[in-house]
Protein backbone atom coordinates (compact mmCIF):
# COMPACT_ATOMS: atom_id res chain seq x y z
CA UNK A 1 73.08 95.89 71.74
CA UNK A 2 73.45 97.54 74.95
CA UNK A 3 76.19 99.99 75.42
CA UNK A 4 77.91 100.48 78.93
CA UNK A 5 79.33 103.56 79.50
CA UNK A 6 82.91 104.34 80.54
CA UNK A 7 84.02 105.05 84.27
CA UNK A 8 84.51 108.73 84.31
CA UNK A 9 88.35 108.29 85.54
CA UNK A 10 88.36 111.49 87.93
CA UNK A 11 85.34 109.35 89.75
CA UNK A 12 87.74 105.86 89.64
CA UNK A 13 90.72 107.84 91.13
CA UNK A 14 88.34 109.02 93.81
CA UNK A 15 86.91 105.96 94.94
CA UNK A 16 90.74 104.75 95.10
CA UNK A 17 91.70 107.18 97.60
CA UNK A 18 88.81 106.85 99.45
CA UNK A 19 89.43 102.88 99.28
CA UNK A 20 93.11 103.87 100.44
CA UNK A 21 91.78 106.34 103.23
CA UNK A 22 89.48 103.60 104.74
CA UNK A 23 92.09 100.85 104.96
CA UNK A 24 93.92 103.23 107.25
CA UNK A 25 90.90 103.56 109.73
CA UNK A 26 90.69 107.10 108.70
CA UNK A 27 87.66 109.53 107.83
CA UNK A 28 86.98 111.35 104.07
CA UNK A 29 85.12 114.39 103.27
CA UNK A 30 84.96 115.02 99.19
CA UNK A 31 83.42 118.52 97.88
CA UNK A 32 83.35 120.40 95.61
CA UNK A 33 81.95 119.58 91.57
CA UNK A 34 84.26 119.51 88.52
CA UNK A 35 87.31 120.06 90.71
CA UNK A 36 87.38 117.74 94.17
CA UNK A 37 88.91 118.25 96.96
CA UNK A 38 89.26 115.32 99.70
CA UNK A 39 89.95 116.25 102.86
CA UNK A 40 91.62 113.06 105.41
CA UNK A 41 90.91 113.45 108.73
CA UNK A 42 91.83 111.17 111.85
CA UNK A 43 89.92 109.72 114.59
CA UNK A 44 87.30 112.11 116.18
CA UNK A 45 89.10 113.90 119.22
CA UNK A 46 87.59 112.89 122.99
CA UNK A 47 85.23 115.91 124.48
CA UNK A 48 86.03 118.13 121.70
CA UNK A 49 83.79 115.83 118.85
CA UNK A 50 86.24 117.68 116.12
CA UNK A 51 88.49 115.20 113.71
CA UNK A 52 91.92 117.01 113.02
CA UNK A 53 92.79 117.85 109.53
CA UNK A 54 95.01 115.28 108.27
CA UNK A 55 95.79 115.52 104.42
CA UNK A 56 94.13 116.80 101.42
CA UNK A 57 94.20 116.06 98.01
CA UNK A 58 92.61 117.96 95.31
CA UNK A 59 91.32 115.70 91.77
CA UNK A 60 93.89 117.73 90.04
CA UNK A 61 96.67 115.62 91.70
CA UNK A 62 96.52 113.13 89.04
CA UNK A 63 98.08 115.95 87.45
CA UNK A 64 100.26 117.65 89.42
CA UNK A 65 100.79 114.77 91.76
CA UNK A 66 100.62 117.19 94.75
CA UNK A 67 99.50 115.99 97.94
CA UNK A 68 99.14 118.14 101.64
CA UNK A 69 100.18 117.16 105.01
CA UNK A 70 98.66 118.67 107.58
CA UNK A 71 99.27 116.20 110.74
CA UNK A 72 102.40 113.31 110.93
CA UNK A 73 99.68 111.22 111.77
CA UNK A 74 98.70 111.46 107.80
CA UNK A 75 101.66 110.81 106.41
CA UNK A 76 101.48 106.64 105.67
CA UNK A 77 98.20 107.17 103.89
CA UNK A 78 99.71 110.39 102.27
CA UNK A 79 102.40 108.22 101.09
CA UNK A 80 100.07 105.36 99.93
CA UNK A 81 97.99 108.05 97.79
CA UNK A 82 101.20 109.34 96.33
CA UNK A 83 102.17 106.50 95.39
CA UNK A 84 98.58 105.51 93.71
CA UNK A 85 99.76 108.49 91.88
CA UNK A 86 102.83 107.56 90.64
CA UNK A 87 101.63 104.05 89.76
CA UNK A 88 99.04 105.50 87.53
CA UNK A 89 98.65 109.38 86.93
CA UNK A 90 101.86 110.95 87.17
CA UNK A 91 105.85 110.58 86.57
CA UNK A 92 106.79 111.54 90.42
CA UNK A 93 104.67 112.87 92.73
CA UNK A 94 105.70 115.41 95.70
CA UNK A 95 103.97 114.70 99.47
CA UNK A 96 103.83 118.32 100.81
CA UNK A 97 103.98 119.64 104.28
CA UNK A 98 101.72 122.49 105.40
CA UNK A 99 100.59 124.24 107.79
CA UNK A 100 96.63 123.57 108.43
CA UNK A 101 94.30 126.17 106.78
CA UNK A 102 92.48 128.89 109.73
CA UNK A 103 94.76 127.14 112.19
């Protein structure tokens, strides 16, 4: 009998923001290992080739339901991925305006 391994659900919530991020026409960067962090950014900027930080969202959202503005222009998709969180990880989850890090 073959045996099919689970979806590891830290990868599933993941590919769901990155699903989210995409319908919005909007760029993803995921690093880091046990703990990710996904970093939103918008369209690349004329004659400076730089993409301004939009949102982030670390994998430990789907426990603290914390996610970080950076940019108005992020806040629809910021919405959408808090509210992927509430649907499925978390009682209420918080969309959090900051100030963008070195900046």
């Amino acid at each position: 009998m073959v045996r099919i391994e689970n979806e590891d659900p830290q990868e599933r919530f993941e590919d769901r923001v990155l699903a989210l991020v995409a319908e919005h026409g909007l760029h993803a960067d995921v690093t880091g290992w046990t703990r990710k962090t996904i970093d939103v950014y918008g369209p690349e900027e004329p004659r400076r080739f730089t993409r301004p930080l939009l949102v982030r969202v670390d994998s430990i959202a789907t426990t603290t339901g914390e996610v970080l503005v950076f940019d108005d222009a992020g806040l629809t998709v910021a919405t959408a991925i808090a509210e992927l969180l509430e649907r499925d990880y978390v009682r209420e989850a918080v969309v959090c305006r900051r100030d963008p890090p070195n900046g």
